[in-house]
C-alpha atoms as a PDB file:
ATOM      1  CA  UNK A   1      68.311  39.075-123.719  1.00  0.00           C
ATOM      2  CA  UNK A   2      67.809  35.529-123.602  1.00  0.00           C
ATOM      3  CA  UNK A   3      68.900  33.015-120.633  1.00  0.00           C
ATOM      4  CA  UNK A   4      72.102  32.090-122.147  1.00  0.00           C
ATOM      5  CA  UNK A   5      73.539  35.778-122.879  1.00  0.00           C
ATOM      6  CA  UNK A   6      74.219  37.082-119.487  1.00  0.00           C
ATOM      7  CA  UNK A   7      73.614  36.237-115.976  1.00  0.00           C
ATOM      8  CA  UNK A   8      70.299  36.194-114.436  1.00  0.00           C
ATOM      9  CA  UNK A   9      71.284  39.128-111.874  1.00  0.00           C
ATOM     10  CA  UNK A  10      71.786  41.594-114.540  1.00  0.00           C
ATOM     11  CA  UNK A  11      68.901  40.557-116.583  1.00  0.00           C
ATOM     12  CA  UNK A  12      66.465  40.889-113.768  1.00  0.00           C
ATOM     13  CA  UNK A  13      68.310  44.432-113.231  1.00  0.00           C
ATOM     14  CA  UNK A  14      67.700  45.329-116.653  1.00  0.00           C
ATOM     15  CA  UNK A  15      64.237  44.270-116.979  1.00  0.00           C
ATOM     16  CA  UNK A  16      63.180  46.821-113.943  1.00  0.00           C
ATOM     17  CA  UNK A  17      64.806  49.253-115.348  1.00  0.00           C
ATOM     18  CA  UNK A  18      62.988  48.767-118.835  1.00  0.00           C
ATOM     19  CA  UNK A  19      59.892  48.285-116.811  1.00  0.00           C
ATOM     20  CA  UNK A  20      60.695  51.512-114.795  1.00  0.00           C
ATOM     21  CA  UNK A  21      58.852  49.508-111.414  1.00  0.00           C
ATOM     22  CA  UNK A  22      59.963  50.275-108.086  1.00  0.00           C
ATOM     23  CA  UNK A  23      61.298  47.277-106.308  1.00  0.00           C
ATOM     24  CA  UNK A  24      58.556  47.681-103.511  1.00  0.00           C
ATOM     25  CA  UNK A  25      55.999  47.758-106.240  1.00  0.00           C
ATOM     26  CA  UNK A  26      57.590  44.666-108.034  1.00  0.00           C
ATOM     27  CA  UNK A  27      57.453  42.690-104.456  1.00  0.00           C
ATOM     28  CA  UNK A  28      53.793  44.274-104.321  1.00  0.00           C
ATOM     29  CA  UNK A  29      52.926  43.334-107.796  1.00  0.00           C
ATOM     30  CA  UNK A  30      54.677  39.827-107.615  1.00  0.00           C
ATOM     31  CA  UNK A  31      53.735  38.654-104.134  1.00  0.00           C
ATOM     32  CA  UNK A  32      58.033  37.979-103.433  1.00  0.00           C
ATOM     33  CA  UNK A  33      59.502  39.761-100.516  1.00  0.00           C
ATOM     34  CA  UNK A  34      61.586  42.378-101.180  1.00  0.00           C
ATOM     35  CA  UNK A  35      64.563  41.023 -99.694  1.00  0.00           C
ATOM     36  CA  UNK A  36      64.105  38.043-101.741  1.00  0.00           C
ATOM     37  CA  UNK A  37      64.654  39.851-104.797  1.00  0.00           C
ATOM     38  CA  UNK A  38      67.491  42.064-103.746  1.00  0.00           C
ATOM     39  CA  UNK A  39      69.018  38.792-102.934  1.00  0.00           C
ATOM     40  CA  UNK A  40      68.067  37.803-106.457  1.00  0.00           C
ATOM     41  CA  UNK A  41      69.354  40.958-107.904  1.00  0.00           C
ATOM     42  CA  UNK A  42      72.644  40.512-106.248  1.00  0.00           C
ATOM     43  CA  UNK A  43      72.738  36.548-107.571  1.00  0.00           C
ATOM     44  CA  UNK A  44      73.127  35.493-104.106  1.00  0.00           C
ATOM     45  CA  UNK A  45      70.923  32.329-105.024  1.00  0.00           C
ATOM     46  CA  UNK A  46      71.754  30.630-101.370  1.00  0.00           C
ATOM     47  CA  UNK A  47      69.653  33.066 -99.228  1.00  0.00           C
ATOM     48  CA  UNK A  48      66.707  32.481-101.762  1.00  0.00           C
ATOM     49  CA  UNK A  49      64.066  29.753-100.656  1.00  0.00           C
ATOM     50  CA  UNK A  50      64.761  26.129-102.615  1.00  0.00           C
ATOM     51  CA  UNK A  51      62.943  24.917-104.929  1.00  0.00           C
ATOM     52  CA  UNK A  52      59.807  24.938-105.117  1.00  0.00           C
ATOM     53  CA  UNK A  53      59.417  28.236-104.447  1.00  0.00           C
ATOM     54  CA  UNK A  54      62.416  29.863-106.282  1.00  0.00           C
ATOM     55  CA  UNK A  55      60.781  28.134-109.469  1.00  0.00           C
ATOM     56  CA  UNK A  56      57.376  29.665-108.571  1.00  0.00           C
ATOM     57  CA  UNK A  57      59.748  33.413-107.976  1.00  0.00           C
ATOM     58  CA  UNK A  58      61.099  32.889-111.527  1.00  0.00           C
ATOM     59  CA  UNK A  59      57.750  32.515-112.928  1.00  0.00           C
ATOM     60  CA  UNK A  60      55.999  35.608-111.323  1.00  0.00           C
ATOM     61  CA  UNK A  61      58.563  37.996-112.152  1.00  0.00           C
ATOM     62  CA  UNK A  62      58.268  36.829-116.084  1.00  0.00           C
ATOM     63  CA  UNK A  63      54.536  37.426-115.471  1.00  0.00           C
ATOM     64  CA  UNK A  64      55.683  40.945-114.398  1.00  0.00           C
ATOM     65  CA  UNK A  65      58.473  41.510-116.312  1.00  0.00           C
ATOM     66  CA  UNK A  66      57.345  39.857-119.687  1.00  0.00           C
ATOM     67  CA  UNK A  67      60.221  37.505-119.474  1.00  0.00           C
ATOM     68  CA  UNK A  68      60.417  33.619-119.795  1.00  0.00           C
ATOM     69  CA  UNK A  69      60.294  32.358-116.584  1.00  0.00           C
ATOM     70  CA  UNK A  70      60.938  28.256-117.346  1.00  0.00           C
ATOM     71  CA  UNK A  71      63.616  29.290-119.521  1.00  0.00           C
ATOM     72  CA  UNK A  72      65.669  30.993-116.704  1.00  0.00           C
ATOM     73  CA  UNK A  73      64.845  28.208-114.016  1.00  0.00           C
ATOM     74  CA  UNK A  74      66.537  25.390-116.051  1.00  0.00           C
ATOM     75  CA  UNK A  75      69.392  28.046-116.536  1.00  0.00           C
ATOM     76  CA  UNK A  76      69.995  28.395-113.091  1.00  0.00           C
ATOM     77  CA  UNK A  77      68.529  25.030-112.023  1.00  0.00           C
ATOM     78  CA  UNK A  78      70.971  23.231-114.734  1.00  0.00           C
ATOM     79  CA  UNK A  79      73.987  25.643-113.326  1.00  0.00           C
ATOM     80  CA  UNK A  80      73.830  23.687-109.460  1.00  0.00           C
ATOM     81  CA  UNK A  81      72.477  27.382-107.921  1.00  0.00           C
ATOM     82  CA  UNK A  82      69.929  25.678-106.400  1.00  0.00           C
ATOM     83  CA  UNK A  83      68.919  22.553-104.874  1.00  0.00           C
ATOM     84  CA  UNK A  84      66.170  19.619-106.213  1.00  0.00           C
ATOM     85  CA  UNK A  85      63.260  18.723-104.159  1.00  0.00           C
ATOM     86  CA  UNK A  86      61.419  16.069-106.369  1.00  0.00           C
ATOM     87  CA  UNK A  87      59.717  15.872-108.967  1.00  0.00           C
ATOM     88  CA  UNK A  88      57.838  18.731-109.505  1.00  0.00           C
ATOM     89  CA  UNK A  89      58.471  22.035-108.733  1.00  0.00           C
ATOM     90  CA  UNK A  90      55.682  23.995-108.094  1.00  0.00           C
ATOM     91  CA  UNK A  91      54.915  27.408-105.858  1.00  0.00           C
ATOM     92  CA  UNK A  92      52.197  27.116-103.835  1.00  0.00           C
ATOM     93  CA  UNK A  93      49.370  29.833-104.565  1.00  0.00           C
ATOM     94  CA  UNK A  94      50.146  33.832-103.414  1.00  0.00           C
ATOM     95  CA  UNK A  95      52.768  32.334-100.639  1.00  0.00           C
ATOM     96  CA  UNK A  96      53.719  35.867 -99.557  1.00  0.00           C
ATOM     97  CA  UNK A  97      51.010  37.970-100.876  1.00  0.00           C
ATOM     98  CA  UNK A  98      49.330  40.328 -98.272  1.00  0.00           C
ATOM     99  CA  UNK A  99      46.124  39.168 -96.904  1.00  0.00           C
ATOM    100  CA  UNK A 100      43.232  42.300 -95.956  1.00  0.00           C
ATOM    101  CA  UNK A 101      42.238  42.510 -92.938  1.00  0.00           C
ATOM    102  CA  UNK A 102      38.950  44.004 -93.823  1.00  0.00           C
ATOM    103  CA  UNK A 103      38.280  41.422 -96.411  1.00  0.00           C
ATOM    104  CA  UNK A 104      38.731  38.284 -93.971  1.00  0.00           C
ATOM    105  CA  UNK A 105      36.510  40.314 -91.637  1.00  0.00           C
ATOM    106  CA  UNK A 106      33.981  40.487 -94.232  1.00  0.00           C
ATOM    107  CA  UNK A 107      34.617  36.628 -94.832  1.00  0.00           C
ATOM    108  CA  UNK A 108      34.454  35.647 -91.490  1.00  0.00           C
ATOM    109  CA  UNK A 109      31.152  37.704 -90.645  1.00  0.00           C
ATOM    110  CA  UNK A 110      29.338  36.112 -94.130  1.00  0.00           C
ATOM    111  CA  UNK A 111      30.225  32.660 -93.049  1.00  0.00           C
ATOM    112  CA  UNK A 112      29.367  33.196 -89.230  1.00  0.00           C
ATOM    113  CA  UNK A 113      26.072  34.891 -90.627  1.00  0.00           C
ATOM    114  CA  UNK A 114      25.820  31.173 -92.804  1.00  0.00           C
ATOM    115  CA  UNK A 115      26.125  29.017 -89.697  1.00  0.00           C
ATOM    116  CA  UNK A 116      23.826  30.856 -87.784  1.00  0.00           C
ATOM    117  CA  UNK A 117      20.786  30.532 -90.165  1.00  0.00           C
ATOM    118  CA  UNK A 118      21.722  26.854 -90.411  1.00  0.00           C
ATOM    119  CA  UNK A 119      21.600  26.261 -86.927  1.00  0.00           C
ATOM    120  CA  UNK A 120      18.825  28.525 -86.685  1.00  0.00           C
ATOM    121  CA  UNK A 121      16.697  26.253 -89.273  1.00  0.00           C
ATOM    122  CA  UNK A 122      17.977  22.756 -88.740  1.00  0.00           C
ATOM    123  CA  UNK A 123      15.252  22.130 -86.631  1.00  0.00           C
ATOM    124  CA  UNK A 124      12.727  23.101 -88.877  1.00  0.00           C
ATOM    125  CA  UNK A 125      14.833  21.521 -91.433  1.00  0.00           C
ATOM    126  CA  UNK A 126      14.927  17.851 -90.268  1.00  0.00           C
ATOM    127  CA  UNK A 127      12.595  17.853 -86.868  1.00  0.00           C
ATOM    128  CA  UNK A 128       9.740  15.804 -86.836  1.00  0.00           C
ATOM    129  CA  UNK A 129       5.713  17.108 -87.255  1.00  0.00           C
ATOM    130  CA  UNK A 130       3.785  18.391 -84.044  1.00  0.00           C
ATOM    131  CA  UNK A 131       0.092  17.376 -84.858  1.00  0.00           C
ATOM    132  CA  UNK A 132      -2.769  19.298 -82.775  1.00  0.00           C
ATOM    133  CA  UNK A 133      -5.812  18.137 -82.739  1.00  0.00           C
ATOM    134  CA  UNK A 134      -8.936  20.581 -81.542  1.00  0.00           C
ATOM    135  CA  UNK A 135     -12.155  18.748 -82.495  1.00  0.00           C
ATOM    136  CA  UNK A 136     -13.615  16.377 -81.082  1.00  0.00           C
ATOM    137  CA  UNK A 137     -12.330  17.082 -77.915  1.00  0.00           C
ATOM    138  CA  UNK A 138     -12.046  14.536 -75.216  1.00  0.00           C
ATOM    139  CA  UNK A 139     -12.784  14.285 -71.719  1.00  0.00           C
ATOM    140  CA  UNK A 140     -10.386  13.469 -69.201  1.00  0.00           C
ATOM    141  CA  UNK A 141      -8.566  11.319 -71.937  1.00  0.00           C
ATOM    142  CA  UNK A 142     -11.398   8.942 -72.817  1.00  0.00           C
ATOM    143  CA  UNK A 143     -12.469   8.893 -76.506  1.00  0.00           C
ATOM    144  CA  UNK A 144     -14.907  10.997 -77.822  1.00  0.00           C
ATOM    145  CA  UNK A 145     -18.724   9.961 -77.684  1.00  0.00           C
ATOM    146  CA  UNK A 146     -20.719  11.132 -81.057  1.00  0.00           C
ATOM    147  CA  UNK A 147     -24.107   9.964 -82.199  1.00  0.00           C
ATOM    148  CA  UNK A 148     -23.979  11.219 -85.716  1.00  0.00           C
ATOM    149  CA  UNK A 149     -22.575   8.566 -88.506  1.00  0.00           C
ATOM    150  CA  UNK A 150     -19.759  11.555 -89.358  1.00  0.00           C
ATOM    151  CA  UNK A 151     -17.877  13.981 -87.431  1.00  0.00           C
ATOM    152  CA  UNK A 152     -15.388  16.839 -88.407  1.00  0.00           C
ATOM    153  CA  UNK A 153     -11.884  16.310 -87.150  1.00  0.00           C
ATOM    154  CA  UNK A 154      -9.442  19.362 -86.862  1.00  0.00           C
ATOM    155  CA  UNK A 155      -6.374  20.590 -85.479  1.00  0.00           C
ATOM    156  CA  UNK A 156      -3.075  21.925 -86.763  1.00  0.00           C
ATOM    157  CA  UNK A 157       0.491  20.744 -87.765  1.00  0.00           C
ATOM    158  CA  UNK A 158       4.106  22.010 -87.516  1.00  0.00           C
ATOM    159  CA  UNK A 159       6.850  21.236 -89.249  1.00  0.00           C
ATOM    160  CA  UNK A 160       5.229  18.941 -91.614  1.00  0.00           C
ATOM    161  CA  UNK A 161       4.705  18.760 -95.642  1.00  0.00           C
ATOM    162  CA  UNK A 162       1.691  16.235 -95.817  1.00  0.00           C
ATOM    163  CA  UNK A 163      -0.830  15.101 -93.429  1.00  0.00           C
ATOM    164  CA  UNK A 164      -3.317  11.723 -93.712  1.00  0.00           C
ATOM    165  CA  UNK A 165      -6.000  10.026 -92.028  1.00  0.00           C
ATOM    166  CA  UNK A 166      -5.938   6.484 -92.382  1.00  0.00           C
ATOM    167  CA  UNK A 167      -4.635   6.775 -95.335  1.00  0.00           C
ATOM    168  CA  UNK A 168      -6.142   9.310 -96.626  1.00  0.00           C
ATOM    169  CA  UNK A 169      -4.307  12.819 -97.612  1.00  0.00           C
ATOM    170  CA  UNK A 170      -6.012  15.729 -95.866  1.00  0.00           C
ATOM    171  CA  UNK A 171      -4.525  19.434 -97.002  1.00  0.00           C
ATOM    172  CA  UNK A 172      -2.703  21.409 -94.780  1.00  0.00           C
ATOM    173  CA  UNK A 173      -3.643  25.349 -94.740  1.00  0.00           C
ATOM    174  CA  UNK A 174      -1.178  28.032 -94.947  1.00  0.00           C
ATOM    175  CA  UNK A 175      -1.507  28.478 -91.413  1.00  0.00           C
ATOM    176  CA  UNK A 176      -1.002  25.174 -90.371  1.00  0.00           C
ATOM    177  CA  UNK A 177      -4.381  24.166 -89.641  1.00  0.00           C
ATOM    178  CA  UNK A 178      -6.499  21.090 -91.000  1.00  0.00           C
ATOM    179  CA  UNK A 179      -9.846  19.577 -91.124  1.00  0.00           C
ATOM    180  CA  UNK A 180     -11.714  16.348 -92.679  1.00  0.00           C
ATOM    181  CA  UNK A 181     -15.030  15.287 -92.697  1.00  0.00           C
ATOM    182  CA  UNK A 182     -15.204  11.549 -91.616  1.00  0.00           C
ATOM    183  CA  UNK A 183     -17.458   8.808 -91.555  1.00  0.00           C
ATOM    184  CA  UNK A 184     -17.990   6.515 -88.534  1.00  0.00           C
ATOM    185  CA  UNK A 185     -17.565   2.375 -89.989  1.00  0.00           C
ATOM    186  CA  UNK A 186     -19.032   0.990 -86.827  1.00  0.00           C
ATOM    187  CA  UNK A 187     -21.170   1.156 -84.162  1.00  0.00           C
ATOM    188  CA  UNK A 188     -19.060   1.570 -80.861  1.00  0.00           C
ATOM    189  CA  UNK A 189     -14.660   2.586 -81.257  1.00  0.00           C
ATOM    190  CA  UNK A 190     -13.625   3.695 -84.505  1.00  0.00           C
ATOM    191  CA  UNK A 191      -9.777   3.917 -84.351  1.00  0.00           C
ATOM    192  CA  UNK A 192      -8.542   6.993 -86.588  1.00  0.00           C
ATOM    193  CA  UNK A 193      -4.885   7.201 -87.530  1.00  0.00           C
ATOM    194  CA  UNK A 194      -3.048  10.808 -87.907  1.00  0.00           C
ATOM    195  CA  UNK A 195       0.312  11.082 -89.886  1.00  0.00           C
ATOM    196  CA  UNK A 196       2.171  13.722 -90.227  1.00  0.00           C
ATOM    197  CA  UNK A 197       5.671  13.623 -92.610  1.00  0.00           C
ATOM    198  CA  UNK A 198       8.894  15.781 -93.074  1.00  0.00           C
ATOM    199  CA  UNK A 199      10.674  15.350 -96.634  1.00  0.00           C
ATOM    200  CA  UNK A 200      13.851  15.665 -95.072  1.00  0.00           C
ATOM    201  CA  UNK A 201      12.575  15.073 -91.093  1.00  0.00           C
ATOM    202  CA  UNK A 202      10.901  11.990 -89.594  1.00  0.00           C
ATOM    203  CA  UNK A 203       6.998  11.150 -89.151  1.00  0.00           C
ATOM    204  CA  UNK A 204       4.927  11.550 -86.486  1.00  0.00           C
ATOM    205  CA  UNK A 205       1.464   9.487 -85.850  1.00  0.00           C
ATOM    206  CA  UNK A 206      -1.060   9.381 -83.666  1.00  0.00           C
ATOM    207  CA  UNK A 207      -4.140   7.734 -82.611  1.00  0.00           C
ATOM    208  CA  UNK A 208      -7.249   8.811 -82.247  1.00  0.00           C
ATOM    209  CA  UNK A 209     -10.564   6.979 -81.125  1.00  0.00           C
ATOM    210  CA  UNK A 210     -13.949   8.454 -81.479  1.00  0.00           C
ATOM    211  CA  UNK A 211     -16.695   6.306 -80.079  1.00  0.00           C
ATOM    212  CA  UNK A 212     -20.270   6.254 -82.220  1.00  0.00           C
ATOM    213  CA  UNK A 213     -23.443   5.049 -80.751  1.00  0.00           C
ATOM    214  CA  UNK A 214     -25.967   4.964 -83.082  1.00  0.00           C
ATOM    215  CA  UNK A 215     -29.152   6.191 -82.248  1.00  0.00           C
ATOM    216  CA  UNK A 216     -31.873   3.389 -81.755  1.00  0.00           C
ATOM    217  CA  UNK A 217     -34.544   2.058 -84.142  1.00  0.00           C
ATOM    218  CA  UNK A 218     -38.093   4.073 -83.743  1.00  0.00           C
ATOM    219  CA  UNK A 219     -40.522   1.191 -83.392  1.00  0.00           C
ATOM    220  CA  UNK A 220     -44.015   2.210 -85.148  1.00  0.00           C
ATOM    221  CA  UNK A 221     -46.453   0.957 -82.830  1.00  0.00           C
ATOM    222  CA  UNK A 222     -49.628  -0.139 -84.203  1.00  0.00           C
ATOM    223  CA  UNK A 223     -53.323   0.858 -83.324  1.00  0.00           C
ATOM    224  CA  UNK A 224     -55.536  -2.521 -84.082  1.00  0.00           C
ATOM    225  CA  UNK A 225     -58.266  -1.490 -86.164  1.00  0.00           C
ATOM    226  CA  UNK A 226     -62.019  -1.165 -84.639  1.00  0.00           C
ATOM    227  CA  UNK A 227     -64.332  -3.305 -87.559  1.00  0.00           C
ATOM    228  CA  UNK A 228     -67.631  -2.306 -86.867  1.00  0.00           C
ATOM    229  CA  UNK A 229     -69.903  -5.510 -86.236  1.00  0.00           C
ATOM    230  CA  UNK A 230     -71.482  -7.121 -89.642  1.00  0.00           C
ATOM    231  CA  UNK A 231     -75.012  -6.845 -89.428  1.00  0.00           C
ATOM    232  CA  UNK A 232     -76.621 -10.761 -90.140  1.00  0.00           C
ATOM    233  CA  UNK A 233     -79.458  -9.991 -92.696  1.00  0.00           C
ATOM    234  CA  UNK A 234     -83.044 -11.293 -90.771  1.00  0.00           C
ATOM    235  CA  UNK A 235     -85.105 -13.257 -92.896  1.00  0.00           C
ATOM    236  CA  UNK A 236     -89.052 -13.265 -92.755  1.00  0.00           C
ATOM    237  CA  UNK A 237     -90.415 -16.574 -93.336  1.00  0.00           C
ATOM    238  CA  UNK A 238     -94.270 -16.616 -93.264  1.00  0.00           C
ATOM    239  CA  UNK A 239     -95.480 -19.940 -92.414  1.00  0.00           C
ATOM    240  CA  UNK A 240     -98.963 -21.056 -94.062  1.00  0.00           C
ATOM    241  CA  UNK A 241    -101.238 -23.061 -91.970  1.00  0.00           C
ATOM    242  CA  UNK A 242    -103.757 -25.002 -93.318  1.00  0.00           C
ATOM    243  CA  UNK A 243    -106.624 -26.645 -91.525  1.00  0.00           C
ATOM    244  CA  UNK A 244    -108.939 -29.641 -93.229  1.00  0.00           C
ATOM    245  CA  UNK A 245    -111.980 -29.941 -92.167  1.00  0.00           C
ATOM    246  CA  UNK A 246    -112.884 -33.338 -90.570  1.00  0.00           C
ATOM    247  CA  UNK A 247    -115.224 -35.384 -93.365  1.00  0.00           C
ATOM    248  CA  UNK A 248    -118.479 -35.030 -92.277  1.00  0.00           C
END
């Protein structure tokens, strides 16, 4: 039947009984209260919610009942049964349907479960590096002393994506540890700087100053050489004499 035949009240009535649906499994089915539709079914339109939501009842039981929906509302809208509230009239989502209790449970418990490993890793997430370092140690805070022109410094990280010394990118181990074989630019403090960055977190540097004292120049001391005495070659001069008689 179409909107203009017969009253709305006995069209709905005949509809469930073409449909052959229960009215408990119609209010199931369409999300309405049951009382709401008896109301509906009896064309008491004044103990029906307003519009929007009358609009949005029309349109679920056509989506139930294979009717048109629209049709019917500006029937009954046009006829003064019920009032106007603006513009649009629209049903919010599912207003009455039945909520599980097990499923918002489950909801609840996945997004508590979310939070938790959020709060759990934000740290880790956006905290700043812990550098280590084990070699070359120092004593009672002063620098390190080392007489070779290169050392090994170590240690380990935490929390960090990429480490460098002066510069320099040194990798980081699975395990968090780190070395780098480095070469001493001076003679006395050599000032080594340590950085350690987060993508997402901050960066963390440090200083470290290893002190290098060269050994000292071996002198070759030399022996003065012994030259044994030049012999002077003697020369023999034989000296002839002679002797003239006087004249007798």
């Amino acid at each position: 039947m179409e909107p203009e035949e017969t009253t709305f009240e006995i069209f709905l009535r005949d509809r469930i009984k073409e449909k052959g649906i229960s009215l408990k499994r119609l209010s199931d089915v369409s999300g309405i209260a049951s009382n709401h539709i008896e109301n509906l079914l009896k064309g008491d339109f004044e103990h029906v919610p307003p519009t929007p939501y009358f609009r949005g009842y029309l349109m679920r039981l056509g989506e139930v009942l294979d009717f048109d929906g629209e049709a019917w509302w500006l029937k009954i809208k046009k006829g003064g049964d019920v009032g106007k509230s603006g513009p649009t009239d629209a049903l919010p989502s599912n207003r009455f349907a039945k909520k599980s209790p097990a499923k918002i449970v489950a909801i609840s418990a996945v997004v508590l479960v979310i939070l938790f490993i959020f709060a759990f890793s934000l740290p880790h997430i956006i905290g700043k590096p812990i550098i280590t370092i084990t070699s070359p140690t120092s004593t009672d805070g002063n620098p390190s002393v080392i007489t070779s022109s290169s050392v090994v410094i170590q240690g380990t990280v935490k929390n960090a994506d990429s480490l460098y010394i002066n510069g320099d990118e040194v990798t980081i181990a699975s395990d968090g540890s780190w070395q780098k074989n480095v070469l001493m630019p001076q003679n006395g403090v050599n000032p080594f700087e340590i950085s350690a960055k987060k993508f997402l977190g901050g960066t963390t540097n440090i200083m470290e100053q290893i002190i290098y004292n060269a050994p000292a120049e071996t002198s070759s001391s030399s022996t003065p050489q012994i030259t044994s005495p030049t012999t002077i070659p003697t020369t023999s001069t034989t000296v002839s004499t002679t002797t003239e008689s006087p004249e007798k």
